[in-house]
Protein backbone atom coordinates (compact mmCIF):
# COMPACT_ATOMS: atom_id res chain seq x y z
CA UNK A 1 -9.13 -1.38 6.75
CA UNK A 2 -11.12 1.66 7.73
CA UNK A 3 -13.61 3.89 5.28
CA UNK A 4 -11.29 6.08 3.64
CA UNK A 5 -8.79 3.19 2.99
CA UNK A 6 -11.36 1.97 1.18
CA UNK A 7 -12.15 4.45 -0.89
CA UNK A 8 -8.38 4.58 -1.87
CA UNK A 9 -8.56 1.34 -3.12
CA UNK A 10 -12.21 1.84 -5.54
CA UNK A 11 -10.76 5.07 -6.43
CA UNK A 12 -7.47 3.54 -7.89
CA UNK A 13 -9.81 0.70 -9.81
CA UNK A 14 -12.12 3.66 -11.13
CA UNK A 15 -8.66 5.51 -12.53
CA UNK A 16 -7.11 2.55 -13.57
CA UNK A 17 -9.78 -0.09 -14.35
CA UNK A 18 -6.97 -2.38 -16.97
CA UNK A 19 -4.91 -2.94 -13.87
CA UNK A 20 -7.68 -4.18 -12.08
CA UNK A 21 -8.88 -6.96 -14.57
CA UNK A 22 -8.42 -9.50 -16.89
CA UNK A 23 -6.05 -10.00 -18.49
CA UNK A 24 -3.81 -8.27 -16.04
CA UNK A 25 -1.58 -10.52 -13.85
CA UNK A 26 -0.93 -9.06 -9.96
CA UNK A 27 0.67 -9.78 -6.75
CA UNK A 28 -0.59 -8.19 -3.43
CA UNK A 29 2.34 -8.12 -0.67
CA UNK A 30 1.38 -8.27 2.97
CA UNK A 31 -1.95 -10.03 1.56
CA UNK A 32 -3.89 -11.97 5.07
CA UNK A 33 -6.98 -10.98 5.38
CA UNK A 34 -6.89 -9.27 8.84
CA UNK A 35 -9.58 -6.83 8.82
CA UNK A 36 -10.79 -6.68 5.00
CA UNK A 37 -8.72 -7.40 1.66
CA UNK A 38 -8.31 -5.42 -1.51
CA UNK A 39 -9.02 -8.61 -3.36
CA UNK A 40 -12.08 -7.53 -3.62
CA UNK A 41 -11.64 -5.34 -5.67
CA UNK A 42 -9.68 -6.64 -8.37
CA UNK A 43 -11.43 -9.37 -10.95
CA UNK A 44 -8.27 -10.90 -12.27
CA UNK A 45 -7.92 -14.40 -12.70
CA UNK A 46 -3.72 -14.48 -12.10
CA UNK A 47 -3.68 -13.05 -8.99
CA UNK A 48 -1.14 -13.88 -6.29
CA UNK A 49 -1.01 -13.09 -2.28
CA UNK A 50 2.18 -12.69 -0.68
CA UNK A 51 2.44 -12.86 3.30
CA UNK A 52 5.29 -13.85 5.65
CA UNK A 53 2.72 -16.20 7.30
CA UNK A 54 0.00 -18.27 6.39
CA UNK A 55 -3.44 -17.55 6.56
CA UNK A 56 -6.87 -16.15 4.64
CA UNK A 57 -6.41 -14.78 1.37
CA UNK A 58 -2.57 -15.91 1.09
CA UNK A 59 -1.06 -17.93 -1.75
CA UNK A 60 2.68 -17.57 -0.97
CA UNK A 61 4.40 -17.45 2.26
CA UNK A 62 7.32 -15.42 1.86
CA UNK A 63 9.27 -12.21 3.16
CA UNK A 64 8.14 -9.31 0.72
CA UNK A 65 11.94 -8.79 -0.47
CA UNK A 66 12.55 -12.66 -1.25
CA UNK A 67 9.49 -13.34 -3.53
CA UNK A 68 10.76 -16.00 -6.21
CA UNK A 69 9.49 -14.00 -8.91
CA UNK A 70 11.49 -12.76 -11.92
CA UNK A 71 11.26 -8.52 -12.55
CA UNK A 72 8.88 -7.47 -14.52
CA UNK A 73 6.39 -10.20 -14.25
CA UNK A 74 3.26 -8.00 -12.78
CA UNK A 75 1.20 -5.81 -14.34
CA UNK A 76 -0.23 -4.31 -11.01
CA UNK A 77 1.85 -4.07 -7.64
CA UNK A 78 -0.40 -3.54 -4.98
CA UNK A 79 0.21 -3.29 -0.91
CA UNK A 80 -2.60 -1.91 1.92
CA UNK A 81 -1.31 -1.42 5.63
CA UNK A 82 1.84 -3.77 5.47
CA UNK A 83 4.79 -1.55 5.06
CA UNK A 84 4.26 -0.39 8.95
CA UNK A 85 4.94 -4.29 9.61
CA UNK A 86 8.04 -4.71 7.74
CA UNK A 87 11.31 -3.88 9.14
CA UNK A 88 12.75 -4.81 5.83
CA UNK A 89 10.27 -1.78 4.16
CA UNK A 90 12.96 -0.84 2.00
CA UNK A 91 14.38 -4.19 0.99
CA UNK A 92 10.79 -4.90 -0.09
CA UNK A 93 9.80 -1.40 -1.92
CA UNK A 94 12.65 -2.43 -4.38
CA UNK A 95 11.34 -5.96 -4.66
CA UNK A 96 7.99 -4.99 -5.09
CA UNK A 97 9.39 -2.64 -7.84
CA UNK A 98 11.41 -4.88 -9.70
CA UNK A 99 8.93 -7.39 -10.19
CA UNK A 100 6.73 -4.81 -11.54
CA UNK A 101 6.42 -4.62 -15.47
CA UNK A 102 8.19 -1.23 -17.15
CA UNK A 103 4.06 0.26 -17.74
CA UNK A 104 2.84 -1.47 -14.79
CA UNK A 105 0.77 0.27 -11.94
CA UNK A 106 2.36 0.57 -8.55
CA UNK A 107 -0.17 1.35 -5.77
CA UNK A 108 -0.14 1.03 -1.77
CA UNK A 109 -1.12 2.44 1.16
CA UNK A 110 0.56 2.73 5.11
CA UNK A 111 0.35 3.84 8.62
CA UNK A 112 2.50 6.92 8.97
CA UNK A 113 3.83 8.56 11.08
CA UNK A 114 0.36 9.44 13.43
CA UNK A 115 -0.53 5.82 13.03
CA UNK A 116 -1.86 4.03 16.06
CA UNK A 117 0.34 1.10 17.27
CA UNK A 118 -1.44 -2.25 16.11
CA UNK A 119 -1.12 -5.84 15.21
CA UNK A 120 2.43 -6.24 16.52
CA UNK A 121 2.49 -9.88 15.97
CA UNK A 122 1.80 -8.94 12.02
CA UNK A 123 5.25 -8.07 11.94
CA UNK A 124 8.33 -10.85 11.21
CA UNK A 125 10.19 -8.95 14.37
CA UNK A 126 7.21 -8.56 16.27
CA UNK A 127 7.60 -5.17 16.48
CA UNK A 128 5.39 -1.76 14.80
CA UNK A 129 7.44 0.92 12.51
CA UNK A 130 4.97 3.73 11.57
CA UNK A 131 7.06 5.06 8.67
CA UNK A 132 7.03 8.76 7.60
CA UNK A 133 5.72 9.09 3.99
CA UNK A 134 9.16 11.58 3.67
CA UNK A 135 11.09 8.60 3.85
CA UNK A 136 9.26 6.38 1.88
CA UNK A 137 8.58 8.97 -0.86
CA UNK A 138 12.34 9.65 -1.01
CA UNK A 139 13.32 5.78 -1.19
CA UNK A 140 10.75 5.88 -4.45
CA UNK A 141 12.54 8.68 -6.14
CA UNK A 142 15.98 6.87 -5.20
CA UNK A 143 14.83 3.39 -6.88
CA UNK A 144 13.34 5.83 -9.70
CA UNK A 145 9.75 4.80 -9.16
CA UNK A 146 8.19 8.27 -10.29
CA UNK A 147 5.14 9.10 -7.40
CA UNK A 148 1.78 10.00 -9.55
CA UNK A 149 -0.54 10.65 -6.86
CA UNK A 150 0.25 10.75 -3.34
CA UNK A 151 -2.29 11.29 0.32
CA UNK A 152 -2.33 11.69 3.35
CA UNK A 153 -5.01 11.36 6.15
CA UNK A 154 -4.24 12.71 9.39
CA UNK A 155 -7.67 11.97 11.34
CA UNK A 156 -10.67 10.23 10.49
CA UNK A 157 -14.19 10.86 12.15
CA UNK A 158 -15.56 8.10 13.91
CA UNK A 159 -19.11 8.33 15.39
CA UNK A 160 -19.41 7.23 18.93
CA UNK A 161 -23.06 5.32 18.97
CA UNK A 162 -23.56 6.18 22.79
CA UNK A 163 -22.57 9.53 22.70
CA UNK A 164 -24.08 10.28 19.81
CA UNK A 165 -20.92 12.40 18.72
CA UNK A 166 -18.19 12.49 16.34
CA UNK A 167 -14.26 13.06 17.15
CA UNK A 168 -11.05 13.33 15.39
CA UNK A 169 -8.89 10.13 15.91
CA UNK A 170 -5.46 10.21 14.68
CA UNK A 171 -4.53 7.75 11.84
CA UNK A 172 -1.83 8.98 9.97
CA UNK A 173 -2.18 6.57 6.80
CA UNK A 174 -0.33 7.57 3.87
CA UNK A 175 -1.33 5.95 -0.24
CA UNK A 176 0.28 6.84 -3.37
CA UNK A 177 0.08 5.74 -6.90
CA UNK A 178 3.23 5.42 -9.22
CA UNK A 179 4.90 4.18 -12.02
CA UNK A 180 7.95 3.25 -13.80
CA UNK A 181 7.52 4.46 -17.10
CA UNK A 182 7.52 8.66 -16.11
CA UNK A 183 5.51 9.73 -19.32
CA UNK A 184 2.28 7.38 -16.66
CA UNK A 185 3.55 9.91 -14.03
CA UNK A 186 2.64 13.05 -16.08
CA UNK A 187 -0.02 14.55 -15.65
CA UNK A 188 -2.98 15.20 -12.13
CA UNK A 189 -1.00 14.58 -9.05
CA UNK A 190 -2.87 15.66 -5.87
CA UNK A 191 -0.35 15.97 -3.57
CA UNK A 192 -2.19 15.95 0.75
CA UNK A 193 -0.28 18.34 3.06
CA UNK A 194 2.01 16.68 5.48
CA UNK A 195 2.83 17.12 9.10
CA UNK A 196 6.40 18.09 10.00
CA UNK A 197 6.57 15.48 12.14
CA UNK A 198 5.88 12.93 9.09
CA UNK A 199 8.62 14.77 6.65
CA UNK A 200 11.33 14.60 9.66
């Protein structure tokens, strides 16, 4: 999870500190620690990790769109780089939807469409789908999740120690923040320009 993914993450706790406490109940999907965990940053006792393999931070191994859970049992539906693993991304978007509560906080983050090919084995068919935030934005709006706040980073800096220099990489991660209820949806909504490529 690189800097700026990071700062996603403390940024949604700053705006939304309830859903990020006691006594609110969450579920992370695509939850093994790989290379940091937004656990961290959540102080909630009923808190629940979903992966489709076992392994450091999870508590239920499951496929994100066949979680046992009833809908509307979460306050706060959270997911950090996952959706690029899933080939079932839209099966679990409406999963991860249902089981939210009708004013509960919906907030995740994924490799787009500039996305560097990684962790293939994190993925059910072994296989990476950078997704472009147009289609995942539209699947939202069809499963009427209403979009708050949405980004999107198309480089990062990285400093090269040796060199002493800093470059553009491409990264193409995408985050948004939404809601059921539409009257939570009203309101600042910082909307990151997109690539054509990513809206395609």
């Amino acid at each position: 999870m690189h800097y700026s993914n990071r700062l996603f993450w403390k940024y949604c706790r700053k705006l939304y500190p309830t859903y990020f406490n006691d006594p609110s109940r969450v579920i992370e999907f695509g939850s093994m620690n790989i290379n940091g965990s937004i656990r961290e940053f959540f102080k909630c006792s009923d808190y629940i990790g979903v992966d489709w393999i076992d392994g450091a931070d999870v508590d239920l191994v499951s496929l994100a769109h066949e979680v046992p859970f009833e809908p509307m049992t979460f306050d706060t539906v959270v997911s950090a780089s996952m959706l690029e693993h899933d080939p079932y991304w839209k099966k679990s978007l409406s999963k991860m939807t249902e089981v939210m509560k009708s004013n509960g906080l919906f907030a995740i983050s994924w490799g787009s469409i500039l996305n560097i090919p990684h962790c293939d084995s994190s993925a059910p068919d072994g296989k990476f789908h950078p997704l472009r935030a147009g289609l995942v934005l539209n699947h939202m709006e069809k499963i009427g999740i209403y979009v708050h706040e949405f980004y999107y980073e198309e480089t990062f800096l990285i400093k090269n120690n040796e060199e002493h220099r800093i470059r553009d990489i491409p990264t193409g991660t995408a985050a948004l923040i939404a809601f059921k209820d539409r009257s939570l949806a009203i309101g600042k909504r910082e909307i990151s320009p997109l690539i054509p490529e990513d809206m395609a």
